[in-house]
C-alpha atoms as a PDB file:
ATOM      1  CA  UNK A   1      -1.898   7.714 -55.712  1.00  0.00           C
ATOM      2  CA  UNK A   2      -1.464   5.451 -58.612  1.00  0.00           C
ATOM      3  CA  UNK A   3      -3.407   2.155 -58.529  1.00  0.00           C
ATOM      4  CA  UNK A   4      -1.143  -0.773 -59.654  1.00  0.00           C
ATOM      5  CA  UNK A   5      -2.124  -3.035 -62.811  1.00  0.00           C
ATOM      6  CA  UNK A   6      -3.221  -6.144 -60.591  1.00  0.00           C
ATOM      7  CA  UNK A   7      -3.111  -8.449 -63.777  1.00  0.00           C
ATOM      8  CA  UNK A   8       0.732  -8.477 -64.438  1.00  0.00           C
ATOM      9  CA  UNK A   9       3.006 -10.415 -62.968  1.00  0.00           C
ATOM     10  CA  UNK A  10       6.357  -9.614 -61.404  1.00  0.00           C
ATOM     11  CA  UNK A  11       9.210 -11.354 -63.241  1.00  0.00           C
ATOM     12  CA  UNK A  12       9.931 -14.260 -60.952  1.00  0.00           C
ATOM     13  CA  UNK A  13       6.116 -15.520 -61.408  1.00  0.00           C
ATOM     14  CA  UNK A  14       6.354 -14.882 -65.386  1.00  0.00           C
ATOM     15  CA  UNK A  15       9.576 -17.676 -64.693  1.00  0.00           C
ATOM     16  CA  UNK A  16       7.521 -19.584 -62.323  1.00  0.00           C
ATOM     17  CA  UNK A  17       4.390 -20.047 -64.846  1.00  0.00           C
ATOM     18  CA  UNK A  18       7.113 -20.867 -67.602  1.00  0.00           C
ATOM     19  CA  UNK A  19       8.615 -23.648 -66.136  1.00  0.00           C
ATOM     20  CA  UNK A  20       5.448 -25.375 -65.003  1.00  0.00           C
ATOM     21  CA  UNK A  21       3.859 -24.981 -68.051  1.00  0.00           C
ATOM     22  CA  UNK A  22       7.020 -26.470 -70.352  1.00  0.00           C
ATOM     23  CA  UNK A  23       7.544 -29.212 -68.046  1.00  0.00           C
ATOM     24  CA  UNK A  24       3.638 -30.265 -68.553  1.00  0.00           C
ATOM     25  CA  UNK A  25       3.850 -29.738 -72.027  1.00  0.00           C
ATOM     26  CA  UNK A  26       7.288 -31.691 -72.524  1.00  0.00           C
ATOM     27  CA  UNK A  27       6.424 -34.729 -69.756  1.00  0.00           C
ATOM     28  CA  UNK A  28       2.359 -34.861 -70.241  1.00  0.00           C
ATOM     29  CA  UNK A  29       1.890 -34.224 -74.013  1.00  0.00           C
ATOM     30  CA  UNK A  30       4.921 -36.352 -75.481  1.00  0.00           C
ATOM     31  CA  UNK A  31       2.323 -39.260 -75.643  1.00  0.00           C
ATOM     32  CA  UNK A  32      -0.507 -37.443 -76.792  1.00  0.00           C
ATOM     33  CA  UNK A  33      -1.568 -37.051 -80.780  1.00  0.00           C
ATOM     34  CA  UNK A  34      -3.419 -34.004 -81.456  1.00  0.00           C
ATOM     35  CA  UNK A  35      -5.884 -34.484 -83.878  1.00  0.00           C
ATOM     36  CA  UNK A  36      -4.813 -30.985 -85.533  1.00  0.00           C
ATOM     37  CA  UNK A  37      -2.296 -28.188 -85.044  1.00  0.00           C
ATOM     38  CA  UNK A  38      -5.524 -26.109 -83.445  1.00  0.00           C
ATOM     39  CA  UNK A  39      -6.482 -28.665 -81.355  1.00  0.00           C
ATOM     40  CA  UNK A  40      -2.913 -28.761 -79.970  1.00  0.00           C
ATOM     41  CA  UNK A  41      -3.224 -24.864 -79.692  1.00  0.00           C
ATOM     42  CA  UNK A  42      -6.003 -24.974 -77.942  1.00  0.00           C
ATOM     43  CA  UNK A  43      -4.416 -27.784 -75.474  1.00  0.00           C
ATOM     44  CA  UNK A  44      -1.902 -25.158 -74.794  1.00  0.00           C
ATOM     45  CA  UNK A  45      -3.933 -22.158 -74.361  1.00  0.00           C
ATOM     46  CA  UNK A  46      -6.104 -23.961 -72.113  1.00  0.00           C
ATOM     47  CA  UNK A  47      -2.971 -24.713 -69.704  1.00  0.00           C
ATOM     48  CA  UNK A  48      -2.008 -21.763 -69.884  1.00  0.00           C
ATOM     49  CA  UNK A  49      -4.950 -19.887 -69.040  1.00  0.00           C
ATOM     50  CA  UNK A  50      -5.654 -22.284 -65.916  1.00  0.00           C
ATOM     51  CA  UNK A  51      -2.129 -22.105 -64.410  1.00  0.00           C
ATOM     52  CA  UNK A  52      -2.413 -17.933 -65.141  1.00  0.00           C
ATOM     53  CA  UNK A  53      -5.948 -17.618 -63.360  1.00  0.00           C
ATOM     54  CA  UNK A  54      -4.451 -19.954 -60.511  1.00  0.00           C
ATOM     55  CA  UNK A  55      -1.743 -17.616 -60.022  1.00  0.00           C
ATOM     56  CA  UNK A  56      -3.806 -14.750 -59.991  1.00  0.00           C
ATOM     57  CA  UNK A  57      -5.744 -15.916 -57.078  1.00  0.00           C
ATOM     58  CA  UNK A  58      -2.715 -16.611 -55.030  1.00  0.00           C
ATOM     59  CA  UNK A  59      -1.643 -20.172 -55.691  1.00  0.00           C
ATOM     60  CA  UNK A  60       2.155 -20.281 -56.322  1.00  0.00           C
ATOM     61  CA  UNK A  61       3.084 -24.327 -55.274  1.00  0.00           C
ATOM     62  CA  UNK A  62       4.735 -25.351 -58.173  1.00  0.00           C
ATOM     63  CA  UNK A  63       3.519 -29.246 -57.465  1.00  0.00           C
ATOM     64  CA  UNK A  64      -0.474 -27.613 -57.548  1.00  0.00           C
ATOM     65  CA  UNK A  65       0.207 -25.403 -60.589  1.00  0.00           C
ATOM     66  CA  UNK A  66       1.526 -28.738 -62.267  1.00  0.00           C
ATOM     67  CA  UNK A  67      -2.012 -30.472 -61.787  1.00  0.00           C
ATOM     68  CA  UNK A  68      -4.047 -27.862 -62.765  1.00  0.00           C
ATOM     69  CA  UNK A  69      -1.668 -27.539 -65.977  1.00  0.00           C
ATOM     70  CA  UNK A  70      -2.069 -31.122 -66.990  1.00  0.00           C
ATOM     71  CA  UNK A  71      -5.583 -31.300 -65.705  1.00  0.00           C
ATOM     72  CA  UNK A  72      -6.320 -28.397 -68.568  1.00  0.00           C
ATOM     73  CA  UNK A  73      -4.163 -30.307 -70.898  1.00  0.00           C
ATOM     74  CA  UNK A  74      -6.919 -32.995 -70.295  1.00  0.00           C
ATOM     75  CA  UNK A  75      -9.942 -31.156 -70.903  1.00  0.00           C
ATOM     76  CA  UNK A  76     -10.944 -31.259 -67.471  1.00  0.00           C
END
């Protein structure tokens, strides 16, 4: 029996993350000035990584995903 690769995501998740994570970016970020192109970067890898790990451990509300993106966006 093969054991499945538990940290991929099926394709409607992948769409899922997407969209929360551009409409966070586009609504949440228009106002903010990065002070560099890394710190932006790093804005974005930190939303990502939060709404990713969320996902992993079950939580698939688009509305919760969408705090926990722009709370990461925050720093917090």
């Amino acid at each position: 029996m093969q054991e499945t690769d538990k940290s991929s995501f099926d394709h409607v998740t992948v769409a899922l993350m997407g969209s929360v994570c551009e409409d966070v970016w586009r609504q949440v970020c228009e106002g903010i000035h990065f002070f560099s192109q890394d710190a932006e970067q790093q804005a974005r890898r930190r939303m990502a990584e939060a709404v990713m790990i969320s996902v992993a451990a079950g939580e698939t509300d688009p509305s919760s995903l969408r705090a926990i993106a722009v709370a990461a966006v925050q720093g917090n």
